[in-house]
Protein backbone atom coordinates (compact mmCIF):
# COMPACT_ATOMS: atom_id res chain seq x y z
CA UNK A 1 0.00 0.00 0.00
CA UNK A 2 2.88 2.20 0.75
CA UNK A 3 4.55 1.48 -2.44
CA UNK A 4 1.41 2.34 -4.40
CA UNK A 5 0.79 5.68 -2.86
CA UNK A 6 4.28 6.42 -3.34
CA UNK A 7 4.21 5.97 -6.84
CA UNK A 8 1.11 7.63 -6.94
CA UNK A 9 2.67 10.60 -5.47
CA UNK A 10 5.55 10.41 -7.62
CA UNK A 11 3.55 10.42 -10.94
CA UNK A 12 1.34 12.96 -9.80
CA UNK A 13 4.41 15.23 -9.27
CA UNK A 14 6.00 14.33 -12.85
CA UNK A 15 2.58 15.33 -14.30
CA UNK A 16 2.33 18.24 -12.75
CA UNK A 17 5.72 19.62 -13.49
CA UNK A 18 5.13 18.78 -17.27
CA UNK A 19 1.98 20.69 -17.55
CA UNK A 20 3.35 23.90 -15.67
CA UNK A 21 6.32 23.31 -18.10
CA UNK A 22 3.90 22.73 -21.28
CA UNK A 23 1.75 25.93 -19.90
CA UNK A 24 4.74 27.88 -19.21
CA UNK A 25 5.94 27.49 -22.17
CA UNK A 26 3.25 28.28 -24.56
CA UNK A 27 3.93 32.20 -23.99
CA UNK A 28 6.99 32.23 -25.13
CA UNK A 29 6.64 30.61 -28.39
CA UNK A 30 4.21 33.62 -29.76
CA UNK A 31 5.09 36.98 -29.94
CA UNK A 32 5.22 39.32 -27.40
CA UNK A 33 2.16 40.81 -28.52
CA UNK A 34 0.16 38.22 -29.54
CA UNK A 35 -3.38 37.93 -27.98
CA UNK A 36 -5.08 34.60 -26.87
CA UNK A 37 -8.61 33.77 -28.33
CA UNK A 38 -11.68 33.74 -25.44
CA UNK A 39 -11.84 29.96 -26.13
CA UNK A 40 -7.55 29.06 -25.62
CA UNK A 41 -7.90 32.02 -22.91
CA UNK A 42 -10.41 29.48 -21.47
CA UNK A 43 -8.42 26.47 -21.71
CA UNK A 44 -5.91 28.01 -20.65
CA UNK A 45 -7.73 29.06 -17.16
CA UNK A 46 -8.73 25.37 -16.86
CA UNK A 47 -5.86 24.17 -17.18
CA UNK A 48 -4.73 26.33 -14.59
CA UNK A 49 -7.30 25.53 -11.94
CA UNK A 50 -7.02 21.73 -12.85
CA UNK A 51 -3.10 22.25 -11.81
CA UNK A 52 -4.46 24.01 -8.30
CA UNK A 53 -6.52 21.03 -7.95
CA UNK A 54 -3.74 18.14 -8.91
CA UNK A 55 -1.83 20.09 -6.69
CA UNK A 56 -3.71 20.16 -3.62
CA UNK A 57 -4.52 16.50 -3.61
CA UNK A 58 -1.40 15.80 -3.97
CA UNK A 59 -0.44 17.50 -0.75
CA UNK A 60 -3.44 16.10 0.76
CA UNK A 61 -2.42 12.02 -0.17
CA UNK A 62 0.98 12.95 1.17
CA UNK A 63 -0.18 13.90 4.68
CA UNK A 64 -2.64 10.99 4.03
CA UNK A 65 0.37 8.37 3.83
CA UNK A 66 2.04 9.82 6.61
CA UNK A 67 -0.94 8.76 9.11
CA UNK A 68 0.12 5.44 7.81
CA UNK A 69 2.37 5.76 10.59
CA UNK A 70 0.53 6.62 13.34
CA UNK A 71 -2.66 4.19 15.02
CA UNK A 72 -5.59 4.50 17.45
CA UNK A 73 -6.88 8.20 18.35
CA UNK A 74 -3.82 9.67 16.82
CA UNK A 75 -4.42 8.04 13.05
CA UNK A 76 -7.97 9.54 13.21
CA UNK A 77 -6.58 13.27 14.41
CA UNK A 78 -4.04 12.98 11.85
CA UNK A 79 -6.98 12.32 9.42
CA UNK A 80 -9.35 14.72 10.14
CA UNK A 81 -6.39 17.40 10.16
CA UNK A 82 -5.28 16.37 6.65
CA UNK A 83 -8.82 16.23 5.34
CA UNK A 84 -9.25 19.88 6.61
CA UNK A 85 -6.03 21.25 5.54
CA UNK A 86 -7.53 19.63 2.11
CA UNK A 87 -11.23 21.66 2.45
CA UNK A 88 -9.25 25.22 3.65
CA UNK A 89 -6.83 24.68 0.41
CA UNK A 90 -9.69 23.88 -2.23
CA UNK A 91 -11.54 27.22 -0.19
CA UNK A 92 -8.60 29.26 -0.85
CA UNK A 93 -8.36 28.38 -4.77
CA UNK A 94 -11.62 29.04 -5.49
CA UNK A 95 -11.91 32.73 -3.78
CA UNK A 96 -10.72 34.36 -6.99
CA UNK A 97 -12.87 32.52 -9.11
CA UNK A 98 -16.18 32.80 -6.96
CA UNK A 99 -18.23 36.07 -8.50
């Protein structure tokens, strides 16, 4: 089980650097001035949030694995805390976007 979230959390990383790398990157191919369309500026946004997203869980399996470690009372507090840090993360993302 430990192996398996490990290289769950290890692919999940990869991915993520690739797509800030692929998203990053896409600016600097066009010019300067070059405007996006509403529909790539869209995507684009998506993409975005969908990294904000990969990210978070991935923080959130992390402290996950590490109440692998613990048992009784302690494993649940160690839970709950990770599950909340989770909630107050995916709160905090969404504040720009709510309107």
């Amino acid at each position: 089980m430990k192996r398996a979230m490990l290289v769950a959390l290890g692919t999940g990383a990869i991915i993520t650097s690739a797509a800030g790398i692929t998203i990053g990157g896409g600016g600097a191919i066009r010019g300067a001035g070059a405007e996006h369309s509403p529909f790539e500026r869209a995507r684009i946004e998506q993409a975005a949030r969908a990294d904000q997203r990969e990210r978070v869980e991935t923080r959130y399996l992390a402290a996950r694995a590490r109440c692998d470690d613990v048992v009784g009372v302690k494993r649940d507090d160690c839970l709950i805390s990770a599950h909340a840090r989770r909630g107050l993360a995916l709160l905090e993302i969404q504040a720009p976007y709510a309107r």
